[in-house]
PDB file of N, CA and C in Angstrom:
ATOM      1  N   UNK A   1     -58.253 -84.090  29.332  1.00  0.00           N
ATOM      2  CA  UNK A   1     -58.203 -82.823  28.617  1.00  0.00           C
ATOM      3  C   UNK A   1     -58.033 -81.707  29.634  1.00  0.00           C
ATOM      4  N   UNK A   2     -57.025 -81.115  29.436  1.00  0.00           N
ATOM      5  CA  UNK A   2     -57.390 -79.379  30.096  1.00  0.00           C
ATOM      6  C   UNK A   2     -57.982 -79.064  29.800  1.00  0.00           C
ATOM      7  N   UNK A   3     -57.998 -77.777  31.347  1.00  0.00           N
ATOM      8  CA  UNK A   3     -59.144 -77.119  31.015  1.00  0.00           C
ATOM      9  C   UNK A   3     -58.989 -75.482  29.898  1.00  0.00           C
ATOM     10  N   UNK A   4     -60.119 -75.023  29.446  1.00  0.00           N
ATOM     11  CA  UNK A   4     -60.017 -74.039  28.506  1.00  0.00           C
ATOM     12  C   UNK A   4     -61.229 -74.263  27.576  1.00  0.00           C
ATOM     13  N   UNK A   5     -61.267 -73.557  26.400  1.00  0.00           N
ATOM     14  CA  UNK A   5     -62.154 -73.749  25.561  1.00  0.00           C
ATOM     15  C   UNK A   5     -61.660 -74.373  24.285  1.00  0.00           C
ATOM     16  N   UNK A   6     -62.719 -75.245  23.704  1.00  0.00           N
ATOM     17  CA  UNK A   6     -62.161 -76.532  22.501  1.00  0.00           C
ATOM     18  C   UNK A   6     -63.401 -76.196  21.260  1.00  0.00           C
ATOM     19  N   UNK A   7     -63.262 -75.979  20.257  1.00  0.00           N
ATOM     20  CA  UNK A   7     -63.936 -76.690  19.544  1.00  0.00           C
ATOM     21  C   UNK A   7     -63.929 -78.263  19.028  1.00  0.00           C
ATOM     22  N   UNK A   8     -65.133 -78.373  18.267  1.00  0.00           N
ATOM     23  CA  UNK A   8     -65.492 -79.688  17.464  1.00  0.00           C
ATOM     24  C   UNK A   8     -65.194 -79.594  16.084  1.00  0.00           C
ATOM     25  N   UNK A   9     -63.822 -80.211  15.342  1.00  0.00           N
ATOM     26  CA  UNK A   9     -64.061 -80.377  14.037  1.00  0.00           C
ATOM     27  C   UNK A   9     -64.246 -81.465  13.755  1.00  0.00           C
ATOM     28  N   UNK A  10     -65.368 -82.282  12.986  1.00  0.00           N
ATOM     29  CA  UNK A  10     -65.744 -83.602  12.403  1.00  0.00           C
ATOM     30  C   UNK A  10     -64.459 -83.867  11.388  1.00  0.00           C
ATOM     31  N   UNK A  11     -64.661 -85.035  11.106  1.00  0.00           N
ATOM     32  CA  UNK A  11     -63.848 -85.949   9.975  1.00  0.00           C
ATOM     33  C   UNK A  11     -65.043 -85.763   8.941  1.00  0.00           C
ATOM     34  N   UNK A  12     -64.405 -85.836   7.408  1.00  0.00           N
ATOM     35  CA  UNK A  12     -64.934 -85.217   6.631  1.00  0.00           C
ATOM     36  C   UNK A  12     -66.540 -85.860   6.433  1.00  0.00           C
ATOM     37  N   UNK A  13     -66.486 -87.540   6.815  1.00  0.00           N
ATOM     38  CA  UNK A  13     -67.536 -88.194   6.458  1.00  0.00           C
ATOM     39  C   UNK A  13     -68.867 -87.657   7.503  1.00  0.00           C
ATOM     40  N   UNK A  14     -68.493 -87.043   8.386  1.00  0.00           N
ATOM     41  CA  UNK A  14     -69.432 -86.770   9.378  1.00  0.00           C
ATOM     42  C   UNK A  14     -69.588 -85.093   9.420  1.00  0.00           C
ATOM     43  N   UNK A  15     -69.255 -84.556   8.375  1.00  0.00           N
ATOM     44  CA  UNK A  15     -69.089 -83.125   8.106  1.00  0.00           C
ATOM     45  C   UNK A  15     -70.684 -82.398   8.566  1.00  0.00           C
ATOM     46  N   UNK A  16     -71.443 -82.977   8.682  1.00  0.00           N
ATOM     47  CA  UNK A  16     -72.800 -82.963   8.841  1.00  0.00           C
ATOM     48  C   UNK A  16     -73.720 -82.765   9.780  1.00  0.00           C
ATOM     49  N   UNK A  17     -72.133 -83.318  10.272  1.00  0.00           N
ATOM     50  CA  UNK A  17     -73.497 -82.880  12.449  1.00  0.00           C
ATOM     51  C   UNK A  17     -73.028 -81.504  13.035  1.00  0.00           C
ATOM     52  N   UNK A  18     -73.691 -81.391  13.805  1.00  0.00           N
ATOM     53  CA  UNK A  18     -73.922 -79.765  13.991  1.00  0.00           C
ATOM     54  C   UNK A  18     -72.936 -79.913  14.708  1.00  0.00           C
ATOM     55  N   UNK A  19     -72.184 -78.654  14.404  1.00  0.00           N
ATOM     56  CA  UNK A  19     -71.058 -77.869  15.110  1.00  0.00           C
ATOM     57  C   UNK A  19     -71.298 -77.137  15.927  1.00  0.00           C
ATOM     58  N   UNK A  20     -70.198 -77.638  17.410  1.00  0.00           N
ATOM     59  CA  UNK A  20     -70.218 -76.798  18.600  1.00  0.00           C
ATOM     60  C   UNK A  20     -69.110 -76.515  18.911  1.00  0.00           C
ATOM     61  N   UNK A  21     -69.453 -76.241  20.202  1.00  0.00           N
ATOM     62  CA  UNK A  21     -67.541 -75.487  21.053  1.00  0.00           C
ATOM     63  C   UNK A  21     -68.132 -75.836  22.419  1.00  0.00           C
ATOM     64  N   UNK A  22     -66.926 -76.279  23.091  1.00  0.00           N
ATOM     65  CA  UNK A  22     -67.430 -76.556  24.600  1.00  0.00           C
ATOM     66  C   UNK A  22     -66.423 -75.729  25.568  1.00  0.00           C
ATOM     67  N   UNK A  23     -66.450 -75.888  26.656  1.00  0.00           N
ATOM     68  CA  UNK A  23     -65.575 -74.869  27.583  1.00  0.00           C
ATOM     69  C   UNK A  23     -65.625 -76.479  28.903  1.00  0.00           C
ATOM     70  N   UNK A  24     -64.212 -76.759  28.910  1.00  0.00           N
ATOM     71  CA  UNK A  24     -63.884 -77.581  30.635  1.00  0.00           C
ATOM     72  C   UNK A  24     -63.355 -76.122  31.540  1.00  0.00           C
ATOM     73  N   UNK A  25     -64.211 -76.972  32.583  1.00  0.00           N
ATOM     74  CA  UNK A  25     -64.054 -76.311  33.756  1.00  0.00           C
ATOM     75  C   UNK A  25     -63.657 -77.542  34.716  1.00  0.00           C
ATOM     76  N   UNK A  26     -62.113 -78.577  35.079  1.00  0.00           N
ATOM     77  CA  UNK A  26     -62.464 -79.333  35.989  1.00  0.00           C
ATOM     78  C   UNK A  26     -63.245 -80.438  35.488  1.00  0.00           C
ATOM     79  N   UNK A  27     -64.594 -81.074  36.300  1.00  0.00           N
ATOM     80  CA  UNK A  27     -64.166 -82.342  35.800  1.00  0.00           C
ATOM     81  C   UNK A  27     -65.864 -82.167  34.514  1.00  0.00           C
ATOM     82  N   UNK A  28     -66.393 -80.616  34.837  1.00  0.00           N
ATOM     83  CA  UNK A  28     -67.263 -80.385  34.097  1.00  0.00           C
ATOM     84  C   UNK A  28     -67.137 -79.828  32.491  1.00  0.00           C
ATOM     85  N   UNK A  29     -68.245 -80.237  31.920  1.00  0.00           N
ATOM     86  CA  UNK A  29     -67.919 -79.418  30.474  1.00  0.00           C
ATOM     87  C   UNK A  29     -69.243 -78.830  29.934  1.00  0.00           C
ATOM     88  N   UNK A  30     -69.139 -77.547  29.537  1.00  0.00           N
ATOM     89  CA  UNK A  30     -70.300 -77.273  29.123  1.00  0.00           C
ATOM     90  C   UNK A  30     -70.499 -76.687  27.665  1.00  0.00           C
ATOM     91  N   UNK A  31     -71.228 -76.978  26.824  1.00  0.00           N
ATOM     92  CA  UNK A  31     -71.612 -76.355  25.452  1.00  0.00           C
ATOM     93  C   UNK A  31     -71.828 -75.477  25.488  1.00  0.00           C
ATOM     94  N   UNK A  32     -71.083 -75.102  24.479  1.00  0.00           N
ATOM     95  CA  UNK A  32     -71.097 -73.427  24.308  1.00  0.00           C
ATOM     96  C   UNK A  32     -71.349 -73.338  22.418  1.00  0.00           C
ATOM     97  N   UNK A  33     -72.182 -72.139  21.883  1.00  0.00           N
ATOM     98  CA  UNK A  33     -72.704 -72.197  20.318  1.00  0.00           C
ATOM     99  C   UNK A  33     -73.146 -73.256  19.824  1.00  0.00           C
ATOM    100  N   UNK A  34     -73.956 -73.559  20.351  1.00  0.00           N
ATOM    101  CA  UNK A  34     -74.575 -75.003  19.890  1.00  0.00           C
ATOM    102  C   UNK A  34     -76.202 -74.718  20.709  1.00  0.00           C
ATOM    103  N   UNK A  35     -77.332 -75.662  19.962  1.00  0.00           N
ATOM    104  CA  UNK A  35     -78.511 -75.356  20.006  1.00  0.00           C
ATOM    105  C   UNK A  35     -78.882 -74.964  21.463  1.00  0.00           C
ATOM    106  N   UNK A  36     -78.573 -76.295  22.312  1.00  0.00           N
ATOM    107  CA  UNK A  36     -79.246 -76.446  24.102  1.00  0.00           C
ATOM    108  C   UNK A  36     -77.869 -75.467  25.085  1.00  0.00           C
ATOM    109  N   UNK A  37     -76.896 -75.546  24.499  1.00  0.00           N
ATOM    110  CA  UNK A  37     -76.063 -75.500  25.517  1.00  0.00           C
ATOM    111  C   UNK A  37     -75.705 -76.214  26.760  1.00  0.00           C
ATOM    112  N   UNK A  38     -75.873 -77.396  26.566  1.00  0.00           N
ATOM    113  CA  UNK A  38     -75.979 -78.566  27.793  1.00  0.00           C
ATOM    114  C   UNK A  38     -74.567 -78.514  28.653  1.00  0.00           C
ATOM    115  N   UNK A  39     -74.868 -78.659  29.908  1.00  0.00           N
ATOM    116  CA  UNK A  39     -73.937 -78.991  31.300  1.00  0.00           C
ATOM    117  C   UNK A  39     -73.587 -80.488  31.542  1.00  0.00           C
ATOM    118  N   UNK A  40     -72.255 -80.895  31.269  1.00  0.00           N
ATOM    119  CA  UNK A  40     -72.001 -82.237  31.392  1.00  0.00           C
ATOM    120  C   UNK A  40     -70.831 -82.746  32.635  1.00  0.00           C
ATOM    121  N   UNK A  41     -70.820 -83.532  33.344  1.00  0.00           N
ATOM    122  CA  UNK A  41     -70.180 -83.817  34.059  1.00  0.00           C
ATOM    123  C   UNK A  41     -69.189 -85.060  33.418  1.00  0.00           C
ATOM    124  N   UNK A  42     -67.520 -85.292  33.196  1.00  0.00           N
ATOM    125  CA  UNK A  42     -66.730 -85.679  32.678  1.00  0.00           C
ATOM    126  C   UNK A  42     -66.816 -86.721  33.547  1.00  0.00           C
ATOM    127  N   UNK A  43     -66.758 -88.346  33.048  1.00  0.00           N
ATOM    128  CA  UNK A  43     -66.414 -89.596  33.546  1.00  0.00           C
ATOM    129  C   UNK A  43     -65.956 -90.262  33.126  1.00  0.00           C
ATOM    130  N   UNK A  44     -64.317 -90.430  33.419  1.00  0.00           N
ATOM    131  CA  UNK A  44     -63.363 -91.313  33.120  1.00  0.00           C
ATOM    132  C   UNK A  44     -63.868 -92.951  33.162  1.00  0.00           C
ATOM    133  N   UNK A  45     -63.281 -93.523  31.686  1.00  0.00           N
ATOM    134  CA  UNK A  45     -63.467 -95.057  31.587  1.00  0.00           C
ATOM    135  C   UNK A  45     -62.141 -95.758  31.720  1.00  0.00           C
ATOM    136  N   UNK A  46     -60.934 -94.612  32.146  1.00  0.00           N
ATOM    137  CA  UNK A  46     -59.787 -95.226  32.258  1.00  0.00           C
ATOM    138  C   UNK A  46     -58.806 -94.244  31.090  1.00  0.00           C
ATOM    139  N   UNK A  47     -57.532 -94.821  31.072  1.00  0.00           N
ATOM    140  CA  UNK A  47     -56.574 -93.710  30.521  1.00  0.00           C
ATOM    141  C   UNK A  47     -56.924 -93.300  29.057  1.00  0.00           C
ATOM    142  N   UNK A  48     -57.529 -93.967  28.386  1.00  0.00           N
ATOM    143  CA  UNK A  48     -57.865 -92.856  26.740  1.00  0.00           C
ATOM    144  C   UNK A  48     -59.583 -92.629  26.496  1.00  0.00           C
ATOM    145  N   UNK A  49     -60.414 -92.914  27.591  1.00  0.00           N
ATOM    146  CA  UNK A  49     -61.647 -92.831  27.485  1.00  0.00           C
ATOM    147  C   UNK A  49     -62.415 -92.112  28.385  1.00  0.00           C
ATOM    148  N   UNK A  50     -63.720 -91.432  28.232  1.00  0.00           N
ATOM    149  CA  UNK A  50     -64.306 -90.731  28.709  1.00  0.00           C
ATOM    150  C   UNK A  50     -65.880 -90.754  28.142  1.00  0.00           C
ATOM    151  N   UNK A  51     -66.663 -90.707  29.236  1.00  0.00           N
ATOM    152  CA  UNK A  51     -68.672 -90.494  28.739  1.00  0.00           C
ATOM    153  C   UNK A  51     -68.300 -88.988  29.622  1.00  0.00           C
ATOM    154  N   UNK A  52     -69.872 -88.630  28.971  1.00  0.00           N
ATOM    155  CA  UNK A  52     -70.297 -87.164  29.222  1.00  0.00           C
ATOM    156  C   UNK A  52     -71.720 -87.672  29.936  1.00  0.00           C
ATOM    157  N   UNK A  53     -72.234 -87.375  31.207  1.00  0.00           N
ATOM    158  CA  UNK A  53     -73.370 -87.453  32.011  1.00  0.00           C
ATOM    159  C   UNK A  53     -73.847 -86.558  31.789  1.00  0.00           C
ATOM    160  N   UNK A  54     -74.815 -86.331  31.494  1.00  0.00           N
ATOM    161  CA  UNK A  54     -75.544 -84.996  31.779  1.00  0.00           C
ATOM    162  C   UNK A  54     -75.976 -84.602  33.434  1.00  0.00           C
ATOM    163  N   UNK A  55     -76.108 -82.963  33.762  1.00  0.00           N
ATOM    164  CA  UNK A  55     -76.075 -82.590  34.401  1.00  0.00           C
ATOM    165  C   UNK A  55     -77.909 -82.346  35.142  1.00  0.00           C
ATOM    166  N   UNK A  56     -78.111 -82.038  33.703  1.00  0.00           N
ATOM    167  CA  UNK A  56     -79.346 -81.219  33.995  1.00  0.00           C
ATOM    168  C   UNK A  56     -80.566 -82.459  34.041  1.00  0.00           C
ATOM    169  N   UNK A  57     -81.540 -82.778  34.100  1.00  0.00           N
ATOM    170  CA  UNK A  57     -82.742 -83.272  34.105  1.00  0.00           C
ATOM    171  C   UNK A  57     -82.761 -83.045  32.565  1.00  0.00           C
ATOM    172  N   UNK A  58     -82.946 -84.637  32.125  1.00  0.00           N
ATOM    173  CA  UNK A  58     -83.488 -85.376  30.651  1.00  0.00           C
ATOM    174  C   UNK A  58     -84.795 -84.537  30.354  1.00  0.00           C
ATOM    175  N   UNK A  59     -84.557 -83.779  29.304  1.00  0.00           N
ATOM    176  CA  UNK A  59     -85.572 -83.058  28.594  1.00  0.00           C
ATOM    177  C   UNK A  59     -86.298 -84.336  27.323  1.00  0.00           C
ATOM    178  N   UNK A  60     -87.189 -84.323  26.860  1.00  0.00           N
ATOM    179  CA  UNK A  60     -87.638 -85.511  25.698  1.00  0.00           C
ATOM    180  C   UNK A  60     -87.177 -84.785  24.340  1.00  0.00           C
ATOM    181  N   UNK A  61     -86.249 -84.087  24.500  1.00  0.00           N
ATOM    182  CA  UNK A  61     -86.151 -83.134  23.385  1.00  0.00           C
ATOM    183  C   UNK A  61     -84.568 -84.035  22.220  1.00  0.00           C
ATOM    184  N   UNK A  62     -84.491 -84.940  22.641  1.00  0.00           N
ATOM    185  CA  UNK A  62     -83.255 -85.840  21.947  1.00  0.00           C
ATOM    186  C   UNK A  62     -84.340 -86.014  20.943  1.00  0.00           C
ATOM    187  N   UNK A  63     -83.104 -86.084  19.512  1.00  0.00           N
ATOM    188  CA  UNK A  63     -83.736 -86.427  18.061  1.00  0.00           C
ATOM    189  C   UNK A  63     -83.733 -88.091  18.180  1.00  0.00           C
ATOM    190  N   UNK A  64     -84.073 -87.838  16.853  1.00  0.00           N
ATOM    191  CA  UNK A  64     -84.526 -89.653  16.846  1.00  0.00           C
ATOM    192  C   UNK A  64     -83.351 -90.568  16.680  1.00  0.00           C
ATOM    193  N   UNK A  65     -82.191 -89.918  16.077  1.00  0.00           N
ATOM    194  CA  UNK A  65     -80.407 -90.557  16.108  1.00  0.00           C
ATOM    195  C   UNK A  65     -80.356 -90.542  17.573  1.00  0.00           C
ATOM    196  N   UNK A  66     -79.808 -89.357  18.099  1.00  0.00           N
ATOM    197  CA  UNK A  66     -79.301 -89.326  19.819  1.00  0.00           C
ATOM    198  C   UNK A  66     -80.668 -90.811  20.831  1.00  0.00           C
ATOM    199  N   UNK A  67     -81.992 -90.533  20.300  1.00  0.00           N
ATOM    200  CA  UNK A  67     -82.751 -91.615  21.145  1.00  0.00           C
ATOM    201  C   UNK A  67     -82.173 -93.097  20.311  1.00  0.00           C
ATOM    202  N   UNK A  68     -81.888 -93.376  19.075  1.00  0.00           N
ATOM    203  CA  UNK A  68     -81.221 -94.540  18.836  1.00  0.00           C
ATOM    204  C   UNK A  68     -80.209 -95.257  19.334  1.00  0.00           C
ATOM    205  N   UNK A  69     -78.949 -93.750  19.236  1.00  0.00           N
ATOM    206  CA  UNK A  69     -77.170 -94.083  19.942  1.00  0.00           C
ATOM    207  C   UNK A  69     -77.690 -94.176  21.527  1.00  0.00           C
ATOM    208  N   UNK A  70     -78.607 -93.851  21.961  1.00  0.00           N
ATOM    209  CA  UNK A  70     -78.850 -94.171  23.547  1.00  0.00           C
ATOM    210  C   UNK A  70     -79.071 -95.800  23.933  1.00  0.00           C
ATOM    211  N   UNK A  71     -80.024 -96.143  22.827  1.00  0.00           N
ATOM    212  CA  UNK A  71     -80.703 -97.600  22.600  1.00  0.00           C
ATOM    213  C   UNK A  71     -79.804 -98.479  22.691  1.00  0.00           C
ATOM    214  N   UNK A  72     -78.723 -98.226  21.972  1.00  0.00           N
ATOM    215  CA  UNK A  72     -77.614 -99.070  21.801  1.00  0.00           C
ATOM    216  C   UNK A  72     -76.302 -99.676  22.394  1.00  0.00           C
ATOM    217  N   UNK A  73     -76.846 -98.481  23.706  1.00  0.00           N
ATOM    218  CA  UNK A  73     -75.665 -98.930  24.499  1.00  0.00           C
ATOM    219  C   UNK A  73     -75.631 -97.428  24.990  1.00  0.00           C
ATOM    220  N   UNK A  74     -74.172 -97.221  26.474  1.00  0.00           N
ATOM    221  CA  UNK A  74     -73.810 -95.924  26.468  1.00  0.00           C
ATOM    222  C   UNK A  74     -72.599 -95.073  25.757  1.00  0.00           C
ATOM    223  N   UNK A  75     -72.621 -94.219  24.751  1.00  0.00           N
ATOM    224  CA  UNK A  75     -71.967 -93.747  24.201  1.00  0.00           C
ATOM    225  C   UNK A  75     -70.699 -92.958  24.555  1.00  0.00           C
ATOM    226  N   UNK A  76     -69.556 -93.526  24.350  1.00  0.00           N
ATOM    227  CA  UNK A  76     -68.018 -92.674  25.090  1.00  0.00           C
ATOM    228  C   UNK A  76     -67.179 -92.407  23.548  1.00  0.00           C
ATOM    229  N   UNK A  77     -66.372 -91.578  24.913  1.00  0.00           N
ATOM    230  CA  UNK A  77     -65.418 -90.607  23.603  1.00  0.00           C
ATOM    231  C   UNK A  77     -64.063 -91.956  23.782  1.00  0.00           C
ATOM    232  N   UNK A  78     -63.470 -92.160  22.620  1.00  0.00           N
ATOM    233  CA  UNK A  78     -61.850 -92.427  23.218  1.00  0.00           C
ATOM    234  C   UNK A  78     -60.776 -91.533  22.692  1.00  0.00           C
ATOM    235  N   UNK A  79     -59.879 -91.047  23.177  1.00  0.00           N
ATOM    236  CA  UNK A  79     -58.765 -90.551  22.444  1.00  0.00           C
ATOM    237  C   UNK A  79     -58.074 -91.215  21.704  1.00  0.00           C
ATOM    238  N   UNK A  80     -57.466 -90.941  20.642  1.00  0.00           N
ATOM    239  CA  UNK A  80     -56.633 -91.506  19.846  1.00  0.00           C
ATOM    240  C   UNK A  80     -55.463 -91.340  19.459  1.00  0.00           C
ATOM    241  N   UNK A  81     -55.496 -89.410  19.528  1.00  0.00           N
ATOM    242  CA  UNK A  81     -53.830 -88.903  19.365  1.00  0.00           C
ATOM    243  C   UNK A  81     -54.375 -87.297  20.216  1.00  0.00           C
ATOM    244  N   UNK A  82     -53.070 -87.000  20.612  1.00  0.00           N
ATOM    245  CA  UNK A  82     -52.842 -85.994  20.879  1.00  0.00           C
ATOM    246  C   UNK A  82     -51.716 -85.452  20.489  1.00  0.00           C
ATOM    247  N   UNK A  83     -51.788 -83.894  19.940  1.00  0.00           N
ATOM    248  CA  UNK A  83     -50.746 -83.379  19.639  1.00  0.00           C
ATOM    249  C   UNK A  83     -51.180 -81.654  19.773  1.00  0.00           C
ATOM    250  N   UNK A  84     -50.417 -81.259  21.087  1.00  0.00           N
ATOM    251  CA  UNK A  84     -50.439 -79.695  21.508  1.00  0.00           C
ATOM    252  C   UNK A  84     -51.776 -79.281  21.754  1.00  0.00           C
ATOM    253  N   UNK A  85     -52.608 -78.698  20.726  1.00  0.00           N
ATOM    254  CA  UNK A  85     -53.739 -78.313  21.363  1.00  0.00           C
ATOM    255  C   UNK A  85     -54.847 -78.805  20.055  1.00  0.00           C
ATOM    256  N   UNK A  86     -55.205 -80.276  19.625  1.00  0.00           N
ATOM    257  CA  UNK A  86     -55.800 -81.127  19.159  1.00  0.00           C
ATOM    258  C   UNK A  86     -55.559 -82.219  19.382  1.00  0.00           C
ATOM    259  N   UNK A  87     -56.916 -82.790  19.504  1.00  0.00           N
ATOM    260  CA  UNK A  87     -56.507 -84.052  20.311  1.00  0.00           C
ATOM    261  C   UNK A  87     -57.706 -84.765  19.549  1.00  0.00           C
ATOM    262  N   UNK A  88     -57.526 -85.615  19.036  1.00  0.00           N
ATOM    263  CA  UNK A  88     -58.468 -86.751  18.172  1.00  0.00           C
ATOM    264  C   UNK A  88     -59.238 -87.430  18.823  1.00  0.00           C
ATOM    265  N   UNK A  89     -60.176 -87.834  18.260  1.00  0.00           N
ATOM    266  CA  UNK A  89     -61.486 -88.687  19.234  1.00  0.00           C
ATOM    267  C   UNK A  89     -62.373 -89.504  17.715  1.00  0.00           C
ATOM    268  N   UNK A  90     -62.793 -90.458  18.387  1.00  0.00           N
ATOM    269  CA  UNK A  90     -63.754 -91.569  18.344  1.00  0.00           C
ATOM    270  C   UNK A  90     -64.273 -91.409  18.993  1.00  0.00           C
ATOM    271  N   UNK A  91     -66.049 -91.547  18.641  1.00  0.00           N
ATOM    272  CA  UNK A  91     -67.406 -91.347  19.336  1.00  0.00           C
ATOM    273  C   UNK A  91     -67.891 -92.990  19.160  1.00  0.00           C
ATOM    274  N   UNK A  92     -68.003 -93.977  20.256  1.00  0.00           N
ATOM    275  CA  UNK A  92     -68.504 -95.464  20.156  1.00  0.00           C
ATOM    276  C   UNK A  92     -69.384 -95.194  21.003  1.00  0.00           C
ATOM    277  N   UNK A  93     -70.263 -96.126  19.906  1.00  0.00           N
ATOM    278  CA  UNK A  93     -71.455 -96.845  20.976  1.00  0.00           C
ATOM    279  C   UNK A  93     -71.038 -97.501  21.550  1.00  0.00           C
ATOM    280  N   UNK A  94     -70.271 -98.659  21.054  1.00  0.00           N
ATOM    281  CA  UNK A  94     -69.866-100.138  21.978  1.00  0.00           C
ATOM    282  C   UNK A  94     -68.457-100.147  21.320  1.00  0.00           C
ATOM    283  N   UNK A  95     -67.822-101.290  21.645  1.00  0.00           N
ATOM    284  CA  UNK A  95     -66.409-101.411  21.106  1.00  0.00           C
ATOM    285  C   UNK A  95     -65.983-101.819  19.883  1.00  0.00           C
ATOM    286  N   UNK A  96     -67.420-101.753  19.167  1.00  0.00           N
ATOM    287  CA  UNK A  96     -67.334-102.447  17.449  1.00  0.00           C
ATOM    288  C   UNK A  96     -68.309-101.310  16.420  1.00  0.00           C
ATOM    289  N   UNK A  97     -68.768-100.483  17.265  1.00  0.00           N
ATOM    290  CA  UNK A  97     -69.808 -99.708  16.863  1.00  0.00           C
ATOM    291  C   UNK A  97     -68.989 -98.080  16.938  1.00  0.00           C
ATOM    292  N   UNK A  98     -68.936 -97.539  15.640  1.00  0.00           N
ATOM    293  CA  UNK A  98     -68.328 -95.807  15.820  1.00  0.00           C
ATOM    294  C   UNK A  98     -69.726 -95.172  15.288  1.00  0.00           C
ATOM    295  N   UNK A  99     -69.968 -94.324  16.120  1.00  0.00           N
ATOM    296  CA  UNK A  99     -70.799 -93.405  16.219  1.00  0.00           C
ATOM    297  C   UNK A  99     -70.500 -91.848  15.122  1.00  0.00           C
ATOM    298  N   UNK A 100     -69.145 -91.743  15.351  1.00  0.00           N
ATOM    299  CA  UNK A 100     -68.563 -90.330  14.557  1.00  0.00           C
ATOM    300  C   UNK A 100     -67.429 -90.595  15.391  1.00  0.00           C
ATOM    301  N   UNK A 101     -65.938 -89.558  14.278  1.00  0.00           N
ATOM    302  CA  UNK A 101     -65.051 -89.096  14.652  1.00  0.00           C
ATOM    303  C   UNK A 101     -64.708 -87.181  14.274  1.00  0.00           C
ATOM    304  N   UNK A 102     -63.359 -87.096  15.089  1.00  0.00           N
ATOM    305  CA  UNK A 102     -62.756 -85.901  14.349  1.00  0.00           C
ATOM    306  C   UNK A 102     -61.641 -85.437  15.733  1.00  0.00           C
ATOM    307  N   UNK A 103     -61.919 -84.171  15.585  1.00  0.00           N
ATOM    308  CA  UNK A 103     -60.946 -83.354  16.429  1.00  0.00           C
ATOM    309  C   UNK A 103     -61.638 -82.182  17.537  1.00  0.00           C
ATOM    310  N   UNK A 104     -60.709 -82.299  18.673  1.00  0.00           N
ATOM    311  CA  UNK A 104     -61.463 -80.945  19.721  1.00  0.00           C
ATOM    312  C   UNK A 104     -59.988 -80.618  19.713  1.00  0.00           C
ATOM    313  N   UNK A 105     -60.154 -79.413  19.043  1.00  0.00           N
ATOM    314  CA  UNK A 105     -59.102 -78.291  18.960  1.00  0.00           C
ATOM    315  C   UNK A 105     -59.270 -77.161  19.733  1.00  0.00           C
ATOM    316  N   UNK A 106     -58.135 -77.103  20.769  1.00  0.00           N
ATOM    317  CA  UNK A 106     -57.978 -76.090  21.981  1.00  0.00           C
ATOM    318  C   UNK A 106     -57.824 -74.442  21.309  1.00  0.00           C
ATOM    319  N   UNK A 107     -58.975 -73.265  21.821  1.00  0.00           N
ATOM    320  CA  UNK A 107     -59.088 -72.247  21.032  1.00  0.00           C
ATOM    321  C   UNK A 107     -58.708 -71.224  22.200  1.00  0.00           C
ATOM    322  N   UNK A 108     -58.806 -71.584  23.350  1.00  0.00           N
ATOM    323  CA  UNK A 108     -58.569 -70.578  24.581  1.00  0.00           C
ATOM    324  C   UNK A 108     -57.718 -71.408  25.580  1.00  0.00           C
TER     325      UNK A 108
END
């Protein structure tokens, strides 16, 4: 992904989880309008995949879903399509397991 600012639109079934906007900087990304505002460092799994590390020191403040999708494995994005400034994603736990989908649509 370039860099710039993206929002998060869910797929309709996941219309439900809280909406953010993030900003890449490089190989970092950070939340932006969203509760914590968390600092993530970008790590490639190869050409359509990517995890988000966190930056900062593990607060105990993960809900009881985020401490589950942790349980289960480590959670990555994959791409699926790109087109101009939206680019589709799948959220997996594992390679049989979807967590959520939708879109990060480029706003800046």
């Amino acid at each position: 992904m370039n860099n710039g600012k993206y929002k998060v639109i869910y797929d309709k079934q996941f219309s439900n989880y809280p909406k953010f906007e993030f900003e890449i900087n490089g190989q970092n990304l950070t939340e932006t309008n969203s509760e914590l505002n968390r600092k993530y460092k970008i790590e490639s799994l190869g050409e359509n995949s990517f995890r988000l590390k966190t930056i900062e020191k593990p607060k105990d403040s993960l809900t009881e879903f985020q401490k589950s999708l942790m349980s289960n494995g480590k959670p990555y994005y994959e791409i699926t399509d790109c087109k101009n400034d939206t680019i589709d994603f799948t959220m997996r736990v594992n390679l049989h397991v979807i967590s959520h989908s939708g879109k990060f649509v480029r706003i800046k």
